[in-house]
N, C-alpha and C. Protein backbone atom coordinates (compact mmCIF):
# COMPACT_ATOMS: atom_id res chain seq x y z
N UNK A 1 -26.43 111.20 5.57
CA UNK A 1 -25.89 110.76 4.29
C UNK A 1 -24.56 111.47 4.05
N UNK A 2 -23.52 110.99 3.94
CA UNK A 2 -22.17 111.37 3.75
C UNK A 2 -22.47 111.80 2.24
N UNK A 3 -21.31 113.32 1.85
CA UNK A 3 -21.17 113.59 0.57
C UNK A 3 -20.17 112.74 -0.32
N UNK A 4 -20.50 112.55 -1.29
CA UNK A 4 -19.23 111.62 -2.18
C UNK A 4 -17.91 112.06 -1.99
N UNK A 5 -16.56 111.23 -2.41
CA UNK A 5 -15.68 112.04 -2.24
C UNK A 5 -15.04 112.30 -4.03
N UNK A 6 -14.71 113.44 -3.99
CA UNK A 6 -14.46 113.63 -5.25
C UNK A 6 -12.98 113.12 -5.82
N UNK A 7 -13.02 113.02 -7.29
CA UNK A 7 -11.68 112.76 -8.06
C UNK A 7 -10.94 113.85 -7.49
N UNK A 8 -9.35 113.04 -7.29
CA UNK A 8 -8.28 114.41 -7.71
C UNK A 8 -7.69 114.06 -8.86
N UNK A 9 -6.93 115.10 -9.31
CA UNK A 9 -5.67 114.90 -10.38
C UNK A 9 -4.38 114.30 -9.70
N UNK A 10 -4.35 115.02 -8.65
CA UNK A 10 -3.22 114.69 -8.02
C UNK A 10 -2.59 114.76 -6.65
N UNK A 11 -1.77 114.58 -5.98
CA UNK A 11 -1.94 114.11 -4.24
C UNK A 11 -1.50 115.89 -3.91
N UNK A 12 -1.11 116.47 -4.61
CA UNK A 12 -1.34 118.17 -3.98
C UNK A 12 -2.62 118.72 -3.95
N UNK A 13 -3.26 118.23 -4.85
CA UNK A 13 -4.82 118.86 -4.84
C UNK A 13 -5.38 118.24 -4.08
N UNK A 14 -5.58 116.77 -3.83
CA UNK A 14 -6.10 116.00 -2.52
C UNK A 14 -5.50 116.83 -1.27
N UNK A 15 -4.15 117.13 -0.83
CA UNK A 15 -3.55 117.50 0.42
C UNK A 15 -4.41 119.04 0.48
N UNK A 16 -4.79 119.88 -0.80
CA UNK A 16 -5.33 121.05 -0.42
C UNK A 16 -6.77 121.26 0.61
N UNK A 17 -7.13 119.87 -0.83
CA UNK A 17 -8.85 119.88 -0.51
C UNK A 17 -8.78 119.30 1.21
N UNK A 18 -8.15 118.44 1.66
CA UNK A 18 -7.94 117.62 2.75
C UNK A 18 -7.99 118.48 4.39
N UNK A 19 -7.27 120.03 3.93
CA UNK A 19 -6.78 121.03 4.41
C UNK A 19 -7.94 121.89 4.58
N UNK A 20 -9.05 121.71 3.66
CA UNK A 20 -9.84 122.83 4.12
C UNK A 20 -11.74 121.85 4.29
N UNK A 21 -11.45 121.12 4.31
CA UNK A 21 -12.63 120.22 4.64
C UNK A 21 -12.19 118.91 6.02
N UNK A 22 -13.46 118.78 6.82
CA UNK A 22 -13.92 118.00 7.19
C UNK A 22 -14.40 116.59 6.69
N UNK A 23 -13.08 115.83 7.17
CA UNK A 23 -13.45 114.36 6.49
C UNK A 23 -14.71 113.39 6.89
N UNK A 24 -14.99 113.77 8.48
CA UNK A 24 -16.02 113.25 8.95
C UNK A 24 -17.52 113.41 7.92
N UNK A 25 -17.71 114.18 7.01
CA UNK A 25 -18.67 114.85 5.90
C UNK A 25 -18.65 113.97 4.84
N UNK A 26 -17.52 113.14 4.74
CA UNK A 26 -17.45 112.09 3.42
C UNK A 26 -16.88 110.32 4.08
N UNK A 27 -16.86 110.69 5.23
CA UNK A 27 -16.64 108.90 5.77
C UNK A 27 -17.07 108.80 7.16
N UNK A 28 -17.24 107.36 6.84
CA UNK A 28 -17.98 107.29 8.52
C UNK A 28 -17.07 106.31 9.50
N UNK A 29 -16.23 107.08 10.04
CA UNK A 29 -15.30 106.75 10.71
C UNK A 29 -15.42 105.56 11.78
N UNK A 30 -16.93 105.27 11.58
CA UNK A 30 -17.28 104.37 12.96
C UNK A 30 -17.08 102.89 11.86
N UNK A 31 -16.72 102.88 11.25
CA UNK A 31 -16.88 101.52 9.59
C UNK A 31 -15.11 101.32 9.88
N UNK A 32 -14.38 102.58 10.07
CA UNK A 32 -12.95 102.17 10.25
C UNK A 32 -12.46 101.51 10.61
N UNK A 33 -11.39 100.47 10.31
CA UNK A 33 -10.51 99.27 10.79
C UNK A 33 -9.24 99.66 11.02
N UNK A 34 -8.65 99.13 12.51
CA UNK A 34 -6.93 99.27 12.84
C UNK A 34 -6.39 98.72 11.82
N UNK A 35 -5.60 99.46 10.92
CA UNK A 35 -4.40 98.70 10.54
C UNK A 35 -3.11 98.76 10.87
N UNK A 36 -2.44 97.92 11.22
CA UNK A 36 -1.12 97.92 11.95
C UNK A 36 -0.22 97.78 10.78
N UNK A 37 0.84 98.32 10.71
CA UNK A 37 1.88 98.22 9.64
C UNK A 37 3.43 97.76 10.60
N UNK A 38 3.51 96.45 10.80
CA UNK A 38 4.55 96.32 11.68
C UNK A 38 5.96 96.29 11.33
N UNK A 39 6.00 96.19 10.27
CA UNK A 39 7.94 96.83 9.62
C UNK A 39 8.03 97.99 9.66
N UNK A 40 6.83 99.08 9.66
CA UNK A 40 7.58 100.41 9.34
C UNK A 40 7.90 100.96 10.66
N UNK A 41 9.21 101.81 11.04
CA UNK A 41 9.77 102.43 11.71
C UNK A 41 10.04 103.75 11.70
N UNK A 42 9.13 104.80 12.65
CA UNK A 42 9.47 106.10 12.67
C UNK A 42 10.69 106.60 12.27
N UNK A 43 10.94 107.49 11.34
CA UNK A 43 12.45 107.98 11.36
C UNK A 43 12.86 108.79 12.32
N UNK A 44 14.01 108.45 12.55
CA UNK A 44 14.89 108.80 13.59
C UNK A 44 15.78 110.23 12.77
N UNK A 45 16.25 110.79 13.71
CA UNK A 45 17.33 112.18 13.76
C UNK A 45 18.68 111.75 14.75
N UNK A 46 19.55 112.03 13.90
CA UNK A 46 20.52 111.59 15.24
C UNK A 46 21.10 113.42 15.86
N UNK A 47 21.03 113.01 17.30
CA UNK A 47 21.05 114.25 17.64
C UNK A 47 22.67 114.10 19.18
N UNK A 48 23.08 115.72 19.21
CA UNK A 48 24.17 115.56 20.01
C UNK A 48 23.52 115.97 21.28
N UNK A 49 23.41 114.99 22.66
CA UNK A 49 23.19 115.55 23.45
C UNK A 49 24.43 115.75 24.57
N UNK A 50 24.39 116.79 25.05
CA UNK A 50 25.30 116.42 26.50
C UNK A 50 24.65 116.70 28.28
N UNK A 51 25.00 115.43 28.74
CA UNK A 51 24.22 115.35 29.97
C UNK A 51 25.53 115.31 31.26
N UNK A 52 25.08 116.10 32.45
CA UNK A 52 26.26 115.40 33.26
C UNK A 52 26.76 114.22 33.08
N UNK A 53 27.98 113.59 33.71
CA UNK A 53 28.03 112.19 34.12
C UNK A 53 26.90 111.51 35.26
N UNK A 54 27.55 112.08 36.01
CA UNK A 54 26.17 111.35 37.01
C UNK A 54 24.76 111.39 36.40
N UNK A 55 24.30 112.10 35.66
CA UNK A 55 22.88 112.07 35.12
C UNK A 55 22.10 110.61 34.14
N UNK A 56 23.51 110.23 33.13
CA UNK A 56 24.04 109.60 32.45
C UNK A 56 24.52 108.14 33.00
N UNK A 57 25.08 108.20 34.38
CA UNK A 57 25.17 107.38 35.13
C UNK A 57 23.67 106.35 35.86
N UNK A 58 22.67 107.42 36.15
CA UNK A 58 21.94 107.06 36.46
C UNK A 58 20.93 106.40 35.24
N UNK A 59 20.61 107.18 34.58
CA UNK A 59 20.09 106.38 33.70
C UNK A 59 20.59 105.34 32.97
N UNK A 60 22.01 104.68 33.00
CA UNK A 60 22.29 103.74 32.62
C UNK A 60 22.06 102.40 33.71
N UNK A 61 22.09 103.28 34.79
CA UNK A 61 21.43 102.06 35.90
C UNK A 61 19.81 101.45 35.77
N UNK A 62 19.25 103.03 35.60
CA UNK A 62 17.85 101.91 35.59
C UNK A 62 17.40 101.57 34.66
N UNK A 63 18.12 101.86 33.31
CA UNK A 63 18.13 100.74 31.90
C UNK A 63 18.65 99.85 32.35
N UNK A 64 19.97 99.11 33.13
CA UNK A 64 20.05 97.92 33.52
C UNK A 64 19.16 97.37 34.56
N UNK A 65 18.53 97.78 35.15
CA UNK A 65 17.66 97.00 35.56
C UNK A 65 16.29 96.94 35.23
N UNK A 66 15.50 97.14 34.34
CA UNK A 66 15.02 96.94 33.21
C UNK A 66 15.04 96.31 32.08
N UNK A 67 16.48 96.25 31.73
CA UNK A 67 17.05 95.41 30.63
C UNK A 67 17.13 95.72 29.24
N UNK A 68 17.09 96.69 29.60
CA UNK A 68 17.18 97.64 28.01
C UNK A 68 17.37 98.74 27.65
N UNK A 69 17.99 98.87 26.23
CA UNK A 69 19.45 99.77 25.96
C UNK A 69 19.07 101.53 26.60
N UNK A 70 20.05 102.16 27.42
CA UNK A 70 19.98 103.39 27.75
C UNK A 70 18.94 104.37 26.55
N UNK A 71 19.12 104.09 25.65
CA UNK A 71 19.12 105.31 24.93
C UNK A 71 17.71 105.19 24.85
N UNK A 72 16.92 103.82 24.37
CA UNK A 72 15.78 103.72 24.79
C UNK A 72 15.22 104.23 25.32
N UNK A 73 15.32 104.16 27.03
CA UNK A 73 15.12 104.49 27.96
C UNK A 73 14.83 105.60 28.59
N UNK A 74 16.03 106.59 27.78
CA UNK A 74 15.74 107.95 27.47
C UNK A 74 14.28 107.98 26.76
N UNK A 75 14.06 107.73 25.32
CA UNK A 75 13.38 108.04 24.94
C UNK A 75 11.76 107.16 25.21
N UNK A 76 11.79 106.80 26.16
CA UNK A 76 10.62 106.24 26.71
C UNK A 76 10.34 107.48 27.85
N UNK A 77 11.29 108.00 28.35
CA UNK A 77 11.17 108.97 29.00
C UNK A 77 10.67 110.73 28.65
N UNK A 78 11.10 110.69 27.54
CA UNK A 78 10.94 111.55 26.97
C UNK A 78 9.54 111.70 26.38
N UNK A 79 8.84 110.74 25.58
CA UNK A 79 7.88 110.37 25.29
C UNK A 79 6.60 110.39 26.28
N UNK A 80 6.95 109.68 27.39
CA UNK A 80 5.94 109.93 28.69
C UNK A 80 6.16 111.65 29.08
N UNK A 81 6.93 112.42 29.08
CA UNK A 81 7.03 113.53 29.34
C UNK A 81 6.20 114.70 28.57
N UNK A 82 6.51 114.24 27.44
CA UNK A 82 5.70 115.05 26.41
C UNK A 82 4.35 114.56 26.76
N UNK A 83 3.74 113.57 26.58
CA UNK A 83 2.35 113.09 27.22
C UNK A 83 2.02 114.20 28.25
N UNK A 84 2.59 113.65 29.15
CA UNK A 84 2.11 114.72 30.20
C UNK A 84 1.84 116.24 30.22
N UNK A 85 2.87 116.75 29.46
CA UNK A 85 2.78 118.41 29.17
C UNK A 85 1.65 118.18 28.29
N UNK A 86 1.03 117.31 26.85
CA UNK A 86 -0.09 117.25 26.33
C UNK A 86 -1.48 117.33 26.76
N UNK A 87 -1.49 116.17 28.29
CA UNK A 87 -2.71 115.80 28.79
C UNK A 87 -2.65 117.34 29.68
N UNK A 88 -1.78 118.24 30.37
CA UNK A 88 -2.19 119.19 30.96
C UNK A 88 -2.37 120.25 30.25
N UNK A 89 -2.11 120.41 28.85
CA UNK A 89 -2.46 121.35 28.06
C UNK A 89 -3.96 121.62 28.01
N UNK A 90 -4.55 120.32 27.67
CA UNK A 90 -6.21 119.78 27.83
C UNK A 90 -6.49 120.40 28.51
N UNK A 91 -6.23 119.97 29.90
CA UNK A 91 -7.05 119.87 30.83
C UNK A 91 -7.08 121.62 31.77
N UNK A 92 -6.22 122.56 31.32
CA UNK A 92 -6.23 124.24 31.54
C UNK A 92 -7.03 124.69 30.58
């Protein structure tokens, strides 16, 4: 039997209580539904990087053959990278 979840006053007192309890204790996560929100877009940082040329070179090649924009590409890269340092964090 899950415990009720209680009133807040307000979304700081929810973020406290949220912080020191276990939600699994008041919902049953197996009842949960995907919701996809397809307009919203992570915010971005614009950031200065500097890479060799040739480095820069290359990755603009195999965004063209792929077909899509360098910078992307980077960050598809980047993204799988971090994955990886994640999944071996696990797994030590």
């Amino acid at each position: 039997m899950k415990k009720p979840l209680p009133e807040f006053k307000n979304e700081e007192e929810e973020r406290q209580f949220w912080a020191t309890h276990d939600s699994s204790d008041y919902l049953d996560w197996r009842q949960a539904k995907r919701v996809i929100f397809p307009n919203l877009k992570p915010s971005t940082k614009t950031i200065s990087l500097r890479l060799p040329e040739f480095m820069l070179d290359e990755i603009r090649q195999l965004a063209n053959k792929r077909d899509v924009p360098y910078q992307s590409l980077i960050k598809t890269f980047l993204r799988e990278r971090i994955d990886q340092e994640y999944q071996r964090k696990v797994t030590e």
